[in-house]
PDB file of N, CA and C in Angstrom:
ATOM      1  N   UNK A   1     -40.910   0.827  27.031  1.00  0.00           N
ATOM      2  CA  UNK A   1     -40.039   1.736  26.342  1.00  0.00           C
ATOM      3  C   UNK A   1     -38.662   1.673  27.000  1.00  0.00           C
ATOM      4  N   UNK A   2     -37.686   1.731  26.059  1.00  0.00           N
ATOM      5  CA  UNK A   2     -36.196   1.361  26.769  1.00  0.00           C
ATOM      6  C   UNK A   2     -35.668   3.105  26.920  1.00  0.00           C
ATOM      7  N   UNK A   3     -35.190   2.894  27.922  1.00  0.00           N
ATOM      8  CA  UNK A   3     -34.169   4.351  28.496  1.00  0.00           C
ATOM      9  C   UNK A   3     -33.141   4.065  28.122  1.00  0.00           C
ATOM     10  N   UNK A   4     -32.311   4.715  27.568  1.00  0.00           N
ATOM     11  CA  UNK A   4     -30.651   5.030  27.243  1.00  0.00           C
ATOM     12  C   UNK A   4     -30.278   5.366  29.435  1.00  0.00           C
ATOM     13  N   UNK A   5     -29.399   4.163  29.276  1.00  0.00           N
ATOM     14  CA  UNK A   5     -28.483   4.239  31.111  1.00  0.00           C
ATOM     15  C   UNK A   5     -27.223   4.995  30.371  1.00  0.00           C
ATOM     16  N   UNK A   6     -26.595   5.630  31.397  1.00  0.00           N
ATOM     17  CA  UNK A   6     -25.090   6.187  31.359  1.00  0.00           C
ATOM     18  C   UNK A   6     -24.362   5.592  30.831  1.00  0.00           C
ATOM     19  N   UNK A   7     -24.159   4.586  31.036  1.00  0.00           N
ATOM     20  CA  UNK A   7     -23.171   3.538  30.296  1.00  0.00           C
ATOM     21  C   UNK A   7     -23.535   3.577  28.888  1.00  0.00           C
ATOM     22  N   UNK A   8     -25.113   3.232  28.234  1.00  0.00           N
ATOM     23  CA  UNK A   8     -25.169   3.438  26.771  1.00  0.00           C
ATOM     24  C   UNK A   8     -24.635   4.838  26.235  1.00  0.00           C
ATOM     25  N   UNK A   9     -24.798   5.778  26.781  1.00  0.00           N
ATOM     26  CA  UNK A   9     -24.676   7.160  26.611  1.00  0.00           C
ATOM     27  C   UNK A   9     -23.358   7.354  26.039  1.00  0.00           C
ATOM     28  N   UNK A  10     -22.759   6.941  27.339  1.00  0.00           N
ATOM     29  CA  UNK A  10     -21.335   7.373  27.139  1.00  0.00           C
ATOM     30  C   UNK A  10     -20.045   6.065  26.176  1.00  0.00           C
ATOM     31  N   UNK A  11     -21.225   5.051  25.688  1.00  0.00           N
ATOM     32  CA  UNK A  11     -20.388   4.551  24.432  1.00  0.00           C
ATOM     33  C   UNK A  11     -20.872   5.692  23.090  1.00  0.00           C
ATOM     34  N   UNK A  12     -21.781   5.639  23.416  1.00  0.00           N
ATOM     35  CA  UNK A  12     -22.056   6.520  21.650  1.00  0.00           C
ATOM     36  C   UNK A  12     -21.315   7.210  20.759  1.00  0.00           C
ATOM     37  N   UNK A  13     -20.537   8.000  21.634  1.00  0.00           N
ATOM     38  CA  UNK A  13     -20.217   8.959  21.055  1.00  0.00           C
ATOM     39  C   UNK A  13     -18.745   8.564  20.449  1.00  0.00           C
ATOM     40  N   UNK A  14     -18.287   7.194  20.936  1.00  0.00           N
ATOM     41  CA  UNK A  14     -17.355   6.740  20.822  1.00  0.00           C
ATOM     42  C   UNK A  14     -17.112   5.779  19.510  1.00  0.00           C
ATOM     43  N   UNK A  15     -18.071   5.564  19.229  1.00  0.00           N
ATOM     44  CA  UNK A  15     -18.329   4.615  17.830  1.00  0.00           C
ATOM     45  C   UNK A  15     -18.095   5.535  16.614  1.00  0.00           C
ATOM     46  N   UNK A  16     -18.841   6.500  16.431  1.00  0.00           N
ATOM     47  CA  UNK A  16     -17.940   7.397  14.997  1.00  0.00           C
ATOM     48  C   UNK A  16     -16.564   7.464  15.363  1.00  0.00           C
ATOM     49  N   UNK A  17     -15.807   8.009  16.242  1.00  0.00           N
ATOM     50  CA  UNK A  17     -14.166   7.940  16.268  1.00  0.00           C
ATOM     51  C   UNK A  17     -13.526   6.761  15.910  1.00  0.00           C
ATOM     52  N   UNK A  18     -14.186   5.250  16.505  1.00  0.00           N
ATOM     53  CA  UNK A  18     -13.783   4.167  16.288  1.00  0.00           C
ATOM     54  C   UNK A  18     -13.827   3.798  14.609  1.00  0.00           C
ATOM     55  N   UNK A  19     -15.167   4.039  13.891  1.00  0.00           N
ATOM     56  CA  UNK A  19     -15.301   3.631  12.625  1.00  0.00           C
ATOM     57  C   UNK A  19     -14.376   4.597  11.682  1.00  0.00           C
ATOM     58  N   UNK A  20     -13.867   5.634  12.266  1.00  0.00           N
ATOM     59  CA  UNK A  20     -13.024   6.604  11.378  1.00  0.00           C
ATOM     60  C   UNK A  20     -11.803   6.115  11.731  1.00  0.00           C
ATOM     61  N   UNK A  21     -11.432   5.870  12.828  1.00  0.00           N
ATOM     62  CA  UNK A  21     -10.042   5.117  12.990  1.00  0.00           C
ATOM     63  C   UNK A  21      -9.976   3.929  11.985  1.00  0.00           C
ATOM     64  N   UNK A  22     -10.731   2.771  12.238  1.00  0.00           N
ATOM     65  CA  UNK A  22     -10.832   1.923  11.309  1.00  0.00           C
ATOM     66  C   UNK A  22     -10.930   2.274   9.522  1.00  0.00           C
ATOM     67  N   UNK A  23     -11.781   3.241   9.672  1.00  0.00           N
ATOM     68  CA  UNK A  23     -11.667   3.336   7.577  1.00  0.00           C
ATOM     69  C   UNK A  23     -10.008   4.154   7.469  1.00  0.00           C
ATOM     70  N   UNK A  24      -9.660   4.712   8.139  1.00  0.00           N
ATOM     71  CA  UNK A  24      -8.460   5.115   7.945  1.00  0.00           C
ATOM     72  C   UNK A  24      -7.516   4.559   7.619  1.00  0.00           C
ATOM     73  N   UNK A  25      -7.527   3.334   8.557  1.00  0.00           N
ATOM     74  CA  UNK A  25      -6.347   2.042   9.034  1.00  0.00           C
ATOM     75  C   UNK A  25      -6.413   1.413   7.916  1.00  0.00           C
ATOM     76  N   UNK A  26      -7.969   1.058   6.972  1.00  0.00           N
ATOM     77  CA  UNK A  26      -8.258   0.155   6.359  1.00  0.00           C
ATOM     78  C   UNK A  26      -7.870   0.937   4.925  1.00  0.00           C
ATOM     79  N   UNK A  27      -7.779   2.279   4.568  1.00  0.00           N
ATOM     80  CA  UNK A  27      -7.474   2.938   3.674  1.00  0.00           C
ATOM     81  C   UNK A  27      -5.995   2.979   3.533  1.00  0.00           C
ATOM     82  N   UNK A  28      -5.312   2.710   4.786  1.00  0.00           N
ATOM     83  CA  UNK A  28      -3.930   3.115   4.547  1.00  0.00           C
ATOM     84  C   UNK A  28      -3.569   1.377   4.339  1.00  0.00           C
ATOM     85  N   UNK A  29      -4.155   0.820   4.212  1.00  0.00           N
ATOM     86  CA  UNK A  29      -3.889  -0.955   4.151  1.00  0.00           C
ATOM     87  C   UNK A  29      -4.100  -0.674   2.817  1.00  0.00           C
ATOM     88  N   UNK A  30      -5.208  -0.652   1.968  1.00  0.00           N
ATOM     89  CA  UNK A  30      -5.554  -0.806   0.391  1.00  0.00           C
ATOM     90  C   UNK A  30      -4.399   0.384  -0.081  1.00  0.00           C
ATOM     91  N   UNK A  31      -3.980   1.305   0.347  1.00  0.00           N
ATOM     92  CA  UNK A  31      -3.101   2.432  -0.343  1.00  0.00           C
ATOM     93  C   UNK A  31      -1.538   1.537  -0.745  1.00  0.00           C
ATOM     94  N   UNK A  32      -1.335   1.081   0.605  1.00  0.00           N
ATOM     95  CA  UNK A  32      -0.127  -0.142   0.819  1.00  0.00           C
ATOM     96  C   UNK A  32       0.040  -1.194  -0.294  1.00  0.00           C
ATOM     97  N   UNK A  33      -1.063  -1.748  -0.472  1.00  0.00           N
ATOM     98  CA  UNK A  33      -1.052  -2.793  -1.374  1.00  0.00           C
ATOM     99  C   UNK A  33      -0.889  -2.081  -2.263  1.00  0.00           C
ATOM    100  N   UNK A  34      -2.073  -1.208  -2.933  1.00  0.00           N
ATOM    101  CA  UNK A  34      -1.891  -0.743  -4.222  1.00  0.00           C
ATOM    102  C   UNK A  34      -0.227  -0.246  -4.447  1.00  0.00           C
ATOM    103  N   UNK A  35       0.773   0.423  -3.026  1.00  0.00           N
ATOM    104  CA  UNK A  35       1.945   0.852  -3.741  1.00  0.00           C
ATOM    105  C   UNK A  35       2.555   0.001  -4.212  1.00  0.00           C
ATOM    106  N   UNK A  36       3.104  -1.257  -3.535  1.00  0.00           N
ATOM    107  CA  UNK A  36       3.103  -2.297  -3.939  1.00  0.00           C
ATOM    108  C   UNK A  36       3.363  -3.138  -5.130  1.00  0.00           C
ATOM    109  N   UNK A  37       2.050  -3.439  -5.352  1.00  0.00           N
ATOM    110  CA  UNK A  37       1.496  -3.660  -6.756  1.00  0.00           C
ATOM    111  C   UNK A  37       1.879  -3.001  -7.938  1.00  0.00           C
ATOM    112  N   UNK A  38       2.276  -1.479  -7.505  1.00  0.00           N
ATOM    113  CA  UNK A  38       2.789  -0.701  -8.625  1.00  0.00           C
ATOM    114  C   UNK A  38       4.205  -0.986  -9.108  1.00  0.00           C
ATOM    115  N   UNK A  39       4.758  -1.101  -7.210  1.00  0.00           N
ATOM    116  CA  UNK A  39       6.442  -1.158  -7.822  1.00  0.00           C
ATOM    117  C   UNK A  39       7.185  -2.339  -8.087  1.00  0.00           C
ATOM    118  N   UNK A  40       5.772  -3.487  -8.434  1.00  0.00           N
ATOM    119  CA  UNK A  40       6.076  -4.667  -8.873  1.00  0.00           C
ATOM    120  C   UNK A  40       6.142  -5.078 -10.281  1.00  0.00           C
ATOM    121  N   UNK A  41       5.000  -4.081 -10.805  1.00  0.00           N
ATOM    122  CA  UNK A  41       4.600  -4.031 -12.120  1.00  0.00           C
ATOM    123  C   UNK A  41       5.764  -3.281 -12.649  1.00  0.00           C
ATOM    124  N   UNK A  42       6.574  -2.431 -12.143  1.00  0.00           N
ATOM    125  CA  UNK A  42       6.748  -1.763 -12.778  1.00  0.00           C
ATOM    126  C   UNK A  42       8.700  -2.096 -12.540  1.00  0.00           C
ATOM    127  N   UNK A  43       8.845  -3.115 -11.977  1.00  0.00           N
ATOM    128  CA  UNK A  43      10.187  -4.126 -11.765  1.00  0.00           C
ATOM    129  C   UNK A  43      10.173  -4.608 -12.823  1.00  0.00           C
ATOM    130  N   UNK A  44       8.859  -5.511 -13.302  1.00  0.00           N
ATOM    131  CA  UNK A  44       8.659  -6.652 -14.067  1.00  0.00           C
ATOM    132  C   UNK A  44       8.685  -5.716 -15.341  1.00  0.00           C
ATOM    133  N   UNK A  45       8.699  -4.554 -15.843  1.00  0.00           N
ATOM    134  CA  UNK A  45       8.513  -3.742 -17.215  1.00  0.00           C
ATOM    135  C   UNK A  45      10.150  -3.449 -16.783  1.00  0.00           C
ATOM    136  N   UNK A  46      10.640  -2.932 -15.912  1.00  0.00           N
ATOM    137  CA  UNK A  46      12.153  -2.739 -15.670  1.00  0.00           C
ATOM    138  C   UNK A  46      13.128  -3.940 -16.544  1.00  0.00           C
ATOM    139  N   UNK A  47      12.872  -4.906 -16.298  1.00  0.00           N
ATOM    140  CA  UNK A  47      13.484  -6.211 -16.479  1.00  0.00           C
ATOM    141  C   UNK A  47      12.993  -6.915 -17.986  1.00  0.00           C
ATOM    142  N   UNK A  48      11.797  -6.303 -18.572  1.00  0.00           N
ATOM    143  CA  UNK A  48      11.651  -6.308 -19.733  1.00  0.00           C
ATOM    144  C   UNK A  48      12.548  -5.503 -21.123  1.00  0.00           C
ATOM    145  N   UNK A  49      13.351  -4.396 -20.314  1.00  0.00           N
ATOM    146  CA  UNK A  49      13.282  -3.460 -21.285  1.00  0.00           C
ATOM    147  C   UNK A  49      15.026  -3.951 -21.848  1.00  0.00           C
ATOM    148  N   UNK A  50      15.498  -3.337 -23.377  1.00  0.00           N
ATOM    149  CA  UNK A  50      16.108  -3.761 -23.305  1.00  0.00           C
ATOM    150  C   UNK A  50      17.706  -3.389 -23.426  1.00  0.00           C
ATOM    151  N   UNK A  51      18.782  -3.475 -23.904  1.00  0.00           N
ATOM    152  CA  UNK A  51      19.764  -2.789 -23.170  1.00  0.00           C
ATOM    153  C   UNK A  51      20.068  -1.403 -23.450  1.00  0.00           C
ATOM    154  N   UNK A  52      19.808  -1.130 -24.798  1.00  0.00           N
ATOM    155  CA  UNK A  52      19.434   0.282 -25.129  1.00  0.00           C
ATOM    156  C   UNK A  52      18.576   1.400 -24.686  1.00  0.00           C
ATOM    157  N   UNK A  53      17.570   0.528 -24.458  1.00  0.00           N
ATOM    158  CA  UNK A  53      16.393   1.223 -23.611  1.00  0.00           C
ATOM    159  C   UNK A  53      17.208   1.424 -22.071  1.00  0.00           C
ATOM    160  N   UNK A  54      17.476   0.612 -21.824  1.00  0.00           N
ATOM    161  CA  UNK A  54      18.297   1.032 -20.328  1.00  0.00           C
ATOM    162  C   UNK A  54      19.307   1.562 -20.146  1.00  0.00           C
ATOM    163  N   UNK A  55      20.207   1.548 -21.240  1.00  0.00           N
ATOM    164  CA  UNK A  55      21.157   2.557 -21.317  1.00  0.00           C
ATOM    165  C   UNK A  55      20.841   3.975 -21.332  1.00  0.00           C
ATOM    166  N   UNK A  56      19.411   4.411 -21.842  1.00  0.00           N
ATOM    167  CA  UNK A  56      18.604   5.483 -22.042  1.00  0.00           C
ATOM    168  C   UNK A  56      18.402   6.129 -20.825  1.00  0.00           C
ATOM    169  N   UNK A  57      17.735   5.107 -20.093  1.00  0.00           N
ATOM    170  CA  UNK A  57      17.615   5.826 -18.816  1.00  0.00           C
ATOM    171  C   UNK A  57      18.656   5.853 -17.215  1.00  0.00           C
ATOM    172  N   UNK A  58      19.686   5.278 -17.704  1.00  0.00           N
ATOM    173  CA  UNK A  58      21.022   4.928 -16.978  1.00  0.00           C
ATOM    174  C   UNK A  58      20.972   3.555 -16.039  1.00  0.00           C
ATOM    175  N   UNK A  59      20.789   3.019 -16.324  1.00  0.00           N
ATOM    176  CA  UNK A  59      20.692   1.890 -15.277  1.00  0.00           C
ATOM    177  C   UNK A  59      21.314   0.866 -16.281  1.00  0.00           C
ATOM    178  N   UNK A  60      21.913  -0.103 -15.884  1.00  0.00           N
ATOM    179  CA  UNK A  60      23.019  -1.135 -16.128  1.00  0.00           C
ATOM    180  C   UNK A  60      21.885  -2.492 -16.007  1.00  0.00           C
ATOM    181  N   UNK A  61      22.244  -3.064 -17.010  1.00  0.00           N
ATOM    182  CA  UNK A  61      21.327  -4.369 -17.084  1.00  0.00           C
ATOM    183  C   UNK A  61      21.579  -5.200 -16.018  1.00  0.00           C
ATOM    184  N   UNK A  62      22.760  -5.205 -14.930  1.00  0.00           N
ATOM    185  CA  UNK A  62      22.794  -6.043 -13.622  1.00  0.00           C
ATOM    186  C   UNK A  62      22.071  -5.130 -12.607  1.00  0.00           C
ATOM    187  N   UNK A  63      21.713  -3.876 -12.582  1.00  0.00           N
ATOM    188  CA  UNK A  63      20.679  -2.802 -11.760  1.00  0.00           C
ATOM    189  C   UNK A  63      19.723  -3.200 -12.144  1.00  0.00           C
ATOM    190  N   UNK A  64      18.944  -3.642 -13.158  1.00  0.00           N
ATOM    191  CA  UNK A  64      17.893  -3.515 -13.368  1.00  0.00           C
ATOM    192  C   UNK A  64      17.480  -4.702 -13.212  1.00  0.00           C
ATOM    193  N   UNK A  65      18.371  -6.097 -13.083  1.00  0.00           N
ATOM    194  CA  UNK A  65      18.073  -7.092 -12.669  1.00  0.00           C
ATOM    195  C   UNK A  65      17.487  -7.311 -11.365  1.00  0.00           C
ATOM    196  N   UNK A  66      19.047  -7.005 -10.512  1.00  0.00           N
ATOM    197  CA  UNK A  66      19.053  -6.761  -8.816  1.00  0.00           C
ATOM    198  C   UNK A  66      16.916  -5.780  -8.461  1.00  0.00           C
ATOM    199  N   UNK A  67      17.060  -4.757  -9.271  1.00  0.00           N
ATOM    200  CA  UNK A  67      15.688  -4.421  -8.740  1.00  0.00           C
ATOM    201  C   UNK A  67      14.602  -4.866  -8.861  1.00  0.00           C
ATOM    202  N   UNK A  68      14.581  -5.673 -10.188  1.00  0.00           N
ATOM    203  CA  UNK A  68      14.011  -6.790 -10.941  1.00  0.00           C
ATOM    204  C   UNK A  68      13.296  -8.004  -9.847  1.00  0.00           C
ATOM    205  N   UNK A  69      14.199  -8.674  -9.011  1.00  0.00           N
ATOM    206  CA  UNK A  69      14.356  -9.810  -8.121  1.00  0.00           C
ATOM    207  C   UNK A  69      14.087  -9.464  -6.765  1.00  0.00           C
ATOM    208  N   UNK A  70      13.722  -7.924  -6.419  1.00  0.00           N
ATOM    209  CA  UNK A  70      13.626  -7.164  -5.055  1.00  0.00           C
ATOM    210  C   UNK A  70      12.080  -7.914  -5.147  1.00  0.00           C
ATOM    211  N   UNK A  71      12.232  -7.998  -3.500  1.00  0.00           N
ATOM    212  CA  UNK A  71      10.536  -8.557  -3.108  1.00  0.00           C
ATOM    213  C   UNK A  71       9.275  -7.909  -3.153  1.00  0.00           C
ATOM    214  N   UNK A  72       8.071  -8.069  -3.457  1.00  0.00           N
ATOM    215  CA  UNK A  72       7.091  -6.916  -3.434  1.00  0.00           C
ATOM    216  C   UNK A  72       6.951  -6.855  -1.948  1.00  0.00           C
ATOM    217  N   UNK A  73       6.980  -7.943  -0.825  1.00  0.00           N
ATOM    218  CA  UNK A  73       6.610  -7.711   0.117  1.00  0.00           C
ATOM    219  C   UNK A  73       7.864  -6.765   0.971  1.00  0.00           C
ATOM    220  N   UNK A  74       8.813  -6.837   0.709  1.00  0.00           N
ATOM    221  CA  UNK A  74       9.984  -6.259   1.727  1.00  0.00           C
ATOM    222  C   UNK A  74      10.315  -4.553   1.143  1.00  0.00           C
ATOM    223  N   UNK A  75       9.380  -4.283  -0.255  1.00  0.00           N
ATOM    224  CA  UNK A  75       9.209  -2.935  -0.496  1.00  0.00           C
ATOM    225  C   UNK A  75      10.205  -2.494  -1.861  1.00  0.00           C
TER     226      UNK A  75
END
């Protein structure tokens, strides 16, 4: 029969904090992408629309370009 030593003991308790750190880290990674993803989609519908429509909502067809051509990765 195996005994739990001090040393096993005193990791234990340390592994739920670790796996909650991690789903956290890993939640705020998928949250990231997904913002992302949104304000890419939603460049690419920017740059669709057309000058009336953008006159509608104030933005100048060289604004809507410039945001149009912004990187998904640099935000």
């Amino acid at each position: 029969m195996a005994t739990d030593t001090s040393d096993e003991r005193s990791r234990q308790p340390r592994m739920p904090a670790l796996l909650a750190t991690l789903a956290g880290a890993t939640r705020n990674i998928i949250e990231s992408i997904e913002t992302r993803c949104r304000k890419q989609r939603g460049r690419a519908e920017l740059s669709e629309l057309t000058d009336d429509e953008l006159k509608d909502i104030g933005v100048s067809r060289a604004d809507a370009m410039t945001e149009a051509a912004r990187s998904a990765f640099w935000g």
